[in-house]
Protein backbone atom coordinates (compact mmCIF):
# COMPACT_ATOMS: atom_id res chain seq x y z
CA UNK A 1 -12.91 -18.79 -26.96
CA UNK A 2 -12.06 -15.06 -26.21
CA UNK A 3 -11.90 -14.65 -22.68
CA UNK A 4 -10.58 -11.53 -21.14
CA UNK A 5 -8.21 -11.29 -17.70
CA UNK A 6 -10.37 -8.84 -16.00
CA UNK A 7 -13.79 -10.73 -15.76
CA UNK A 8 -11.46 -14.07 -13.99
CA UNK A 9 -10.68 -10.77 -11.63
CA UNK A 10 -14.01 -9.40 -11.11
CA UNK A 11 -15.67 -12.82 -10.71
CA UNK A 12 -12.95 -13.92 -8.06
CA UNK A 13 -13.67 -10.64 -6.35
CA UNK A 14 -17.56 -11.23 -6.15
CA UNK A 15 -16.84 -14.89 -4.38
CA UNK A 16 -14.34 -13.81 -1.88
CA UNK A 17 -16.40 -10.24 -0.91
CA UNK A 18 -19.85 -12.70 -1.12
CA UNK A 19 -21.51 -9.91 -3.17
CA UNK A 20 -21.84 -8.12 -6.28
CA UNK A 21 -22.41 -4.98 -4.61
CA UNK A 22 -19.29 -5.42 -2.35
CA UNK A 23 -17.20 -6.48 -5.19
CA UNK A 24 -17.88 -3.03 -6.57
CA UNK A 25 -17.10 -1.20 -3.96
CA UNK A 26 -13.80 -3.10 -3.38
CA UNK A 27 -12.46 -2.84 -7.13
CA UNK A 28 -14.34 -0.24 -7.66
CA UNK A 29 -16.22 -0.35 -10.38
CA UNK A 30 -20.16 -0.12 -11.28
CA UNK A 31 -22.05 -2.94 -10.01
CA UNK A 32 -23.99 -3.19 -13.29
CA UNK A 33 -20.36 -3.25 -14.63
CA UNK A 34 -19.23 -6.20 -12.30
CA UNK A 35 -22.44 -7.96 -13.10
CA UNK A 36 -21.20 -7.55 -16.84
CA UNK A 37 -18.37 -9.13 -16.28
CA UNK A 38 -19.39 -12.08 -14.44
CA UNK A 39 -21.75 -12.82 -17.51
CA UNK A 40 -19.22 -12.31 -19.82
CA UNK A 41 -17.13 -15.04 -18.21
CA UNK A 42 -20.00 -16.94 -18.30
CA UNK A 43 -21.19 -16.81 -21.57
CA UNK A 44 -17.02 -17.71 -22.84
CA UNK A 45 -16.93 -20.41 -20.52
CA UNK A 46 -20.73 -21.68 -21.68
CA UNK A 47 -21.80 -22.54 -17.90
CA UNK A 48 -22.68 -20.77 -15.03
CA UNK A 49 -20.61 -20.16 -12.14
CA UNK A 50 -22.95 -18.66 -9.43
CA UNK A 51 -26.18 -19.43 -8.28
CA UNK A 52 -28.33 -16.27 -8.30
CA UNK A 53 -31.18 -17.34 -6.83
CA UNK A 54 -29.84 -18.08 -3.59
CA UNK A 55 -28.58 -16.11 -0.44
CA UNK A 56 -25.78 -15.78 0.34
CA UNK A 57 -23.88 -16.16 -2.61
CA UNK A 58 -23.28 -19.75 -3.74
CA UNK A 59 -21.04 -21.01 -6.30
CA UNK A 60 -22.36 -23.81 -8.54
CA UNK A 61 -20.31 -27.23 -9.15
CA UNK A 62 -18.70 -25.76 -12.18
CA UNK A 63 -17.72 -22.22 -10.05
CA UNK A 64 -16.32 -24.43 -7.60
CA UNK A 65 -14.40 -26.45 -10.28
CA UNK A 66 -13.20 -23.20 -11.83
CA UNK A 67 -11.94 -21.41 -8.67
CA UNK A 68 -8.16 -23.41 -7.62
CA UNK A 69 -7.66 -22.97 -11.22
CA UNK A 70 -8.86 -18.98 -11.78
CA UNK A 71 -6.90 -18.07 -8.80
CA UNK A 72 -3.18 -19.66 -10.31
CA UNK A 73 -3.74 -17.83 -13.41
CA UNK A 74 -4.06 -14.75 -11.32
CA UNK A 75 -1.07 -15.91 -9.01
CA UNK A 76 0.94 -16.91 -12.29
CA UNK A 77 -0.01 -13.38 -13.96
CA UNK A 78 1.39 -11.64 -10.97
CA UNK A 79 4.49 -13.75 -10.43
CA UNK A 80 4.92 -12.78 -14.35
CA UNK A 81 4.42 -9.19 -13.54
CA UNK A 82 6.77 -8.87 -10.76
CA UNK A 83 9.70 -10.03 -13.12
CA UNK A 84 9.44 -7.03 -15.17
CA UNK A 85 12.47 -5.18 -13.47
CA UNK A 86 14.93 -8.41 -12.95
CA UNK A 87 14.36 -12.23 -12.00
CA UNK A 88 15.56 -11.19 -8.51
CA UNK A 89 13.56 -7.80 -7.73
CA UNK A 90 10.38 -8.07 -6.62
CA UNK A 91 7.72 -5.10 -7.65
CA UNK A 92 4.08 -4.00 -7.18
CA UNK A 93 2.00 -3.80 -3.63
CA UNK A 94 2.24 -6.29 -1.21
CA UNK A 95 -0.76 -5.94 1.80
CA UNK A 96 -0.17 -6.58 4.96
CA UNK A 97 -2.09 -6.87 8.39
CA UNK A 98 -1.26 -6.71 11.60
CA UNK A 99 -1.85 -5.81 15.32
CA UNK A 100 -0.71 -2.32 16.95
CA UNK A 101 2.24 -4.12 19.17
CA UNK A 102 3.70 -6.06 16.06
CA UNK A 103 3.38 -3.06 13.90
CA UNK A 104 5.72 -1.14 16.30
CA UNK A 105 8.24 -3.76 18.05
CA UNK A 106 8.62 -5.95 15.07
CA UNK A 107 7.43 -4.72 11.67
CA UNK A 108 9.54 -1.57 10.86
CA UNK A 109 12.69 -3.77 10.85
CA UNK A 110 11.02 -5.89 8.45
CA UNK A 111 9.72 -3.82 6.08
CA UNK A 112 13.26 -2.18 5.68
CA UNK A 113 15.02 -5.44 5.41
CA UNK A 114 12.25 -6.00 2.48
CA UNK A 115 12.63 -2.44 1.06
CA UNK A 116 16.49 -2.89 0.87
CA UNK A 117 16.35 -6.11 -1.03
CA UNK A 118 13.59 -4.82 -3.36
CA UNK A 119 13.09 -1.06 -3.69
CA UNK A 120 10.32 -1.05 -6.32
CA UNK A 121 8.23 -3.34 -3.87
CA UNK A 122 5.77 -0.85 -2.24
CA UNK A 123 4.55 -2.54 1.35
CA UNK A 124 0.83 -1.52 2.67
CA UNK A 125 -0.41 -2.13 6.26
CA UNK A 126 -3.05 -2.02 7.74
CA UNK A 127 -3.62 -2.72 11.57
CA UNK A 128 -6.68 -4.39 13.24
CA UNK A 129 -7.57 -6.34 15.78
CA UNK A 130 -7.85 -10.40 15.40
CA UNK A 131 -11.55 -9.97 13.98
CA UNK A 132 -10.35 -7.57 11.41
CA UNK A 133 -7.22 -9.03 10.37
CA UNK A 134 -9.13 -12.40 10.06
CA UNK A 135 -11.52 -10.44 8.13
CA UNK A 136 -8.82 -8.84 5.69
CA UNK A 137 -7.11 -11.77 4.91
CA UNK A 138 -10.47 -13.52 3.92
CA UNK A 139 -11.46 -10.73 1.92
CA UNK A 140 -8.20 -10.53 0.24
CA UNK A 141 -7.70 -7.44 1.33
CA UNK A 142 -4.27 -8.12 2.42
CA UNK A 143 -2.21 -11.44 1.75
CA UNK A 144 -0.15 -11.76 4.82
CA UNK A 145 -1.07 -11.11 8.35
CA UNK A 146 0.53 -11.16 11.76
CA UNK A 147 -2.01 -12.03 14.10
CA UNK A 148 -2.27 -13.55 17.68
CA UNK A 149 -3.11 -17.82 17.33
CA UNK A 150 -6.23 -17.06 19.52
CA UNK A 151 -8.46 -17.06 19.23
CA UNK A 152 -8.56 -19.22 16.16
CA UNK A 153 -10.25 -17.90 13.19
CA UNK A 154 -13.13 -18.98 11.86
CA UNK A 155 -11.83 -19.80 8.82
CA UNK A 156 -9.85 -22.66 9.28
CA UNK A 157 -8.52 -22.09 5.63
CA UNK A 158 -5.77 -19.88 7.18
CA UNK A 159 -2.80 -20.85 8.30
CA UNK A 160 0.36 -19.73 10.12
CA UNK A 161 3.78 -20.11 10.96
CA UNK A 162 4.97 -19.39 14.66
CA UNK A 163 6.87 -16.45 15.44
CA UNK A 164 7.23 -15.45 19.39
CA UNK A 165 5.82 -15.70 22.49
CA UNK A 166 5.23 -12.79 24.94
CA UNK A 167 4.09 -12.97 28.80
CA UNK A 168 1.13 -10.23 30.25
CA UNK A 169 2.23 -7.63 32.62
CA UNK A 170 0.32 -5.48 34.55
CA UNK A 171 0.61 -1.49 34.24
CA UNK A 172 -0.04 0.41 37.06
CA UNK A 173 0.07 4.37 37.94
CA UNK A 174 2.79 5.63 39.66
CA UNK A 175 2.05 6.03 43.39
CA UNK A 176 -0.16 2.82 42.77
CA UNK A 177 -0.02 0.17 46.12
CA UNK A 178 0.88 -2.52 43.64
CA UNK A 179 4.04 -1.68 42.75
CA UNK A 180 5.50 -2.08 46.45
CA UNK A 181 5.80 -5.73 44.94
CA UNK A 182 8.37 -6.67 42.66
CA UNK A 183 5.58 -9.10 40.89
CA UNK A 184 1.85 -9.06 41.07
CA UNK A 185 0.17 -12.42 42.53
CA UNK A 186 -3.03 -13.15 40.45
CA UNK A 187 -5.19 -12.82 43.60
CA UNK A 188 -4.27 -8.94 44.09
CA UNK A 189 -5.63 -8.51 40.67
CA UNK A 190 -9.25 -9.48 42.24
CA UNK A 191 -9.87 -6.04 43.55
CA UNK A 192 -9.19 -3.67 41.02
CA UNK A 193 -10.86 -2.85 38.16
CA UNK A 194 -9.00 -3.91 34.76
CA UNK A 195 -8.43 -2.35 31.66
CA UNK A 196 -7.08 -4.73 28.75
CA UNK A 197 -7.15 -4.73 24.99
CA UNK A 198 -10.42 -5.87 23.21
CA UNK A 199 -13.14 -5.30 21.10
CA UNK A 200 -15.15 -2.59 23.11
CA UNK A 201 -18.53 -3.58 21.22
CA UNK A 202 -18.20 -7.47 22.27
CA UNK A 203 -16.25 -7.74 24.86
CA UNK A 204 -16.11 -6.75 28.72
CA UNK A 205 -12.74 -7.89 29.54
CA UNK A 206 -11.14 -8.52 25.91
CA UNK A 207 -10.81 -12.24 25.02
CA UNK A 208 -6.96 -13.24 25.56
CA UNK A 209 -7.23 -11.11 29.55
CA UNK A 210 -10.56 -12.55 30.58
CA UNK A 211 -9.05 -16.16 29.30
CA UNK A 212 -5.76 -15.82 31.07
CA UNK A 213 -7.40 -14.89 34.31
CA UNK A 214 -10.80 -17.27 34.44
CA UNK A 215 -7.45 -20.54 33.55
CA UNK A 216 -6.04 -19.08 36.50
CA UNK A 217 -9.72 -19.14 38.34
CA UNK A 218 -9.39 -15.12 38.93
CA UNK A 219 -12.74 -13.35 38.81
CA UNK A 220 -12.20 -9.32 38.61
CA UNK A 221 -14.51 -6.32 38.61
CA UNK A 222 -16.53 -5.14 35.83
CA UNK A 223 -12.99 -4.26 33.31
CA UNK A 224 -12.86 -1.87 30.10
CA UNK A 225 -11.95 -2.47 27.14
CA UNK A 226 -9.68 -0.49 24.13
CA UNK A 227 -8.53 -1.21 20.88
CA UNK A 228 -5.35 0.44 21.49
CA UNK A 229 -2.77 0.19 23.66
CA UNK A 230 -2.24 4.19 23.59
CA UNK A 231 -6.08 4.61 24.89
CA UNK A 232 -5.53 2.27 27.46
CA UNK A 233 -2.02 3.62 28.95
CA UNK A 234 -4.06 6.49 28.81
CA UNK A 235 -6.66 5.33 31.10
CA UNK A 236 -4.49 3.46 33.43
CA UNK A 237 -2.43 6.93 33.76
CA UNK A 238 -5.75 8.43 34.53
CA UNK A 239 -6.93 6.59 37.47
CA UNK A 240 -9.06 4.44 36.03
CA UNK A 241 -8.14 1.07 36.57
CA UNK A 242 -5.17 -1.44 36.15
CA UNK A 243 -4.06 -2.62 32.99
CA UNK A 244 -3.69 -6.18 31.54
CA UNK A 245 -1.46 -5.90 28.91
CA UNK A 246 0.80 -7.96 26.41
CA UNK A 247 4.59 -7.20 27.17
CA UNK A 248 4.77 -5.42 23.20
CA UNK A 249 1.82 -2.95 24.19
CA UNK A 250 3.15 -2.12 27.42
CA UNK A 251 6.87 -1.32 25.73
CA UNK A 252 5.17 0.58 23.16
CA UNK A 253 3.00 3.83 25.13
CA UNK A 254 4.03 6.32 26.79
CA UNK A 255 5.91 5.66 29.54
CA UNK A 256 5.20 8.92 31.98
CA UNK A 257 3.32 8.25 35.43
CA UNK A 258 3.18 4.69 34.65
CA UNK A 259 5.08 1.37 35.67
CA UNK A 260 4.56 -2.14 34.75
CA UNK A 261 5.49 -5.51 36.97
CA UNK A 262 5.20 -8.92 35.57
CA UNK A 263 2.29 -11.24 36.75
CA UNK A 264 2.89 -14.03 38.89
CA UNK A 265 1.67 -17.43 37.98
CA UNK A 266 -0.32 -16.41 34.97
CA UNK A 267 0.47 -19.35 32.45
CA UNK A 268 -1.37 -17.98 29.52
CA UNK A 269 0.33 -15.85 27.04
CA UNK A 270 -0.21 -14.25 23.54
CA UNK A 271 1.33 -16.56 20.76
CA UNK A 272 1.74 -14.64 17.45
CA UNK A 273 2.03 -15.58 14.03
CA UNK A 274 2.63 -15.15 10.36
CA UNK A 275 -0.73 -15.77 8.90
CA UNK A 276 -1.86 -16.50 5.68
CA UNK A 277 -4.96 -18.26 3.56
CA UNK A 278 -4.00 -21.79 2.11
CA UNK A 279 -6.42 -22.22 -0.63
CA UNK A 280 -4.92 -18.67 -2.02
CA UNK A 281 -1.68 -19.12 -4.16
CA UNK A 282 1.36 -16.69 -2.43
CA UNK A 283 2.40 -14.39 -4.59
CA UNK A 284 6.51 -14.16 -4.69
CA UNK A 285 6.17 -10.96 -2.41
CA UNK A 286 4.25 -12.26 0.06
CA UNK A 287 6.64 -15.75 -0.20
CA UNK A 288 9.58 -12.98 0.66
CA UNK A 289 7.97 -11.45 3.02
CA UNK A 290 6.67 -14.66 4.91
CA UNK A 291 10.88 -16.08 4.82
CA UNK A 292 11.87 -12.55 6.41
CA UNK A 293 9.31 -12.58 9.02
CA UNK A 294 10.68 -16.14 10.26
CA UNK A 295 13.93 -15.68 9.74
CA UNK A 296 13.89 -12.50 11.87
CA UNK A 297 14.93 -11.93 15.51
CA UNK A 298 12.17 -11.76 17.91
CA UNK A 299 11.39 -8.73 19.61
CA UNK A 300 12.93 -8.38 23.24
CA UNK A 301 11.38 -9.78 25.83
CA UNK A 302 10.04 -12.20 24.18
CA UNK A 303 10.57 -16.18 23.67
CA UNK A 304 9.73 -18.46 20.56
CA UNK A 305 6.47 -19.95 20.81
CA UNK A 306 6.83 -24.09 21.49
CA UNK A 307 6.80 -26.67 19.30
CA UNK A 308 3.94 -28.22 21.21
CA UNK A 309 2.14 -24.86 21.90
């Protein structure tokens, strides 16, 4: 049976994009030249892996059969290519996801540490929201994510390790009748108009806010929401509202004409993680990377996340 590398790579690419036509764009090639590798596969294998006549995309018992197994040759190929150097350096691309706050409190010292062990390892990133990180590390886009716990993905094929816990503030503009008080109470939240980080094309408050505040049985005005935490600072400093923040986006903007002050009895927090998809063999990179991340010092301010959390 002659059986070529780069159809097992096309084929795994059409499952985990859901299309042919997406698998093109993501490899890229042709789609009639994806298609032509999917057959090819076929035909050396004599069965048929996917069921064409069906939306979406469906695998058929023998695809399913075939996957664990196509994905650790791909796993073992790259573990085999990453020892080309020495048995110690790690080489190629390793993807990674993450959130604006993590990317700029906690990343850059872990990406050195990672560059200074292994300096033929290049490191991508690529920062998101939850939705889009989730969304990455399905697609295989990336292979390692930090990513808040919640909300929980959808695919419950991921899987994390804890990293910190940080507490919401509130940031305010300077001059602002809040911060006579050394602390906000939840119920002098009620009647001002919040800004907080979100998706601004699903959500009116952003998820981990509007949670936080309806635990605490806080109802606010009609809030906005921004993907970034440079928008909102931006807004805040503007007159526009209050902001809701996580401690790591408050510490990150621009801190001219604004002030933040913790939140009193607000027992809801943002958890964060190391993420990454268990049905997916690690590659030794993102094994390396995974160790550092845990083995790291939190960022300041912050607390480890509880056993029981």
């Amino acid at each position: 049976m002659s059986l070529e590398l780069v159809w097992l790579k096309t084929w795994i690419e059409v499952v985990d994009t859901g299309s042919f036509a997406r698998a093109a764009e993501a490899i890229p090639l042709s789609q009639p030249r994806v298609s032509a590798h999917v057959a090819n596969l076929e035909r050396a294998l004599g069965c048929t892996l996917i069921e064409r006549r069906v939306r979406p995309l469906a695998l058929t018992e023998d695809g399913r059969a075939l996957l664990p197994k196509a994905r650790a040759v791909l796993a073992a190929v790259d573990e085999l290519a990453s020892h080309r150097h020495s048995k110690n350096q790690l080489s190629g691309l390793l993807k990674v996801a993450s959130f604006a706050s993590a990317s700029s409190a906690f990343l850059p010292a872990v990406v050195q540490a990672l560059r200074d062990r292994h300096p033929a390892l290049e490191i991508g990133i690529l920062d998101g929201d939850v939705q889009s990180i989730e969304t990455a590390l399905y697609d295989r886009r990336v292979t390692v994510a930090l990513r808040p716990l919640r909300p929980e993905p959808v695919d419950h094929a991921l899987t994390y390790r804890p990293l910190w816990r940080e507490p919401f503030v509130v940031l305010l503009p300077v001059g602002h009748p809040l911060l006579s008080e050394e602390a906000v109470a939840l119920e002098q939240l009620a009647s001002h108009r919040v800004i907080t980080i979100g998706n601004p094309l699903q959500d009116s408050l952003g998820y981990e806010a509007e949670a936080a505040l309806h635990a605490s049985y806080v109802e606010v005005p009609m809030g906005t929401v921004s993907q970034q935490p440079t928008t909102l600072a931006a807004m805040v400093r503007a007159g526009l509202g209050i902001g809701v923040v996580n401690l790591l986006a408050a510490a990150m903007v621009r801190t001219d004409g604004l002030e933040s002050r913790p939140i009193l009895d607000l027992h809801r927090h943002r958890d964060v993680g190391v993420w990454w998809h268990s049905e997916r063999p690690l590659t030794r990179a993102s094994k390396a990377f995974i160790d550092l991340v845990v083995d790291s010092p939190i960022p300041h301010g912050t607390s480890p996340v509880p056993q029981n959390a």
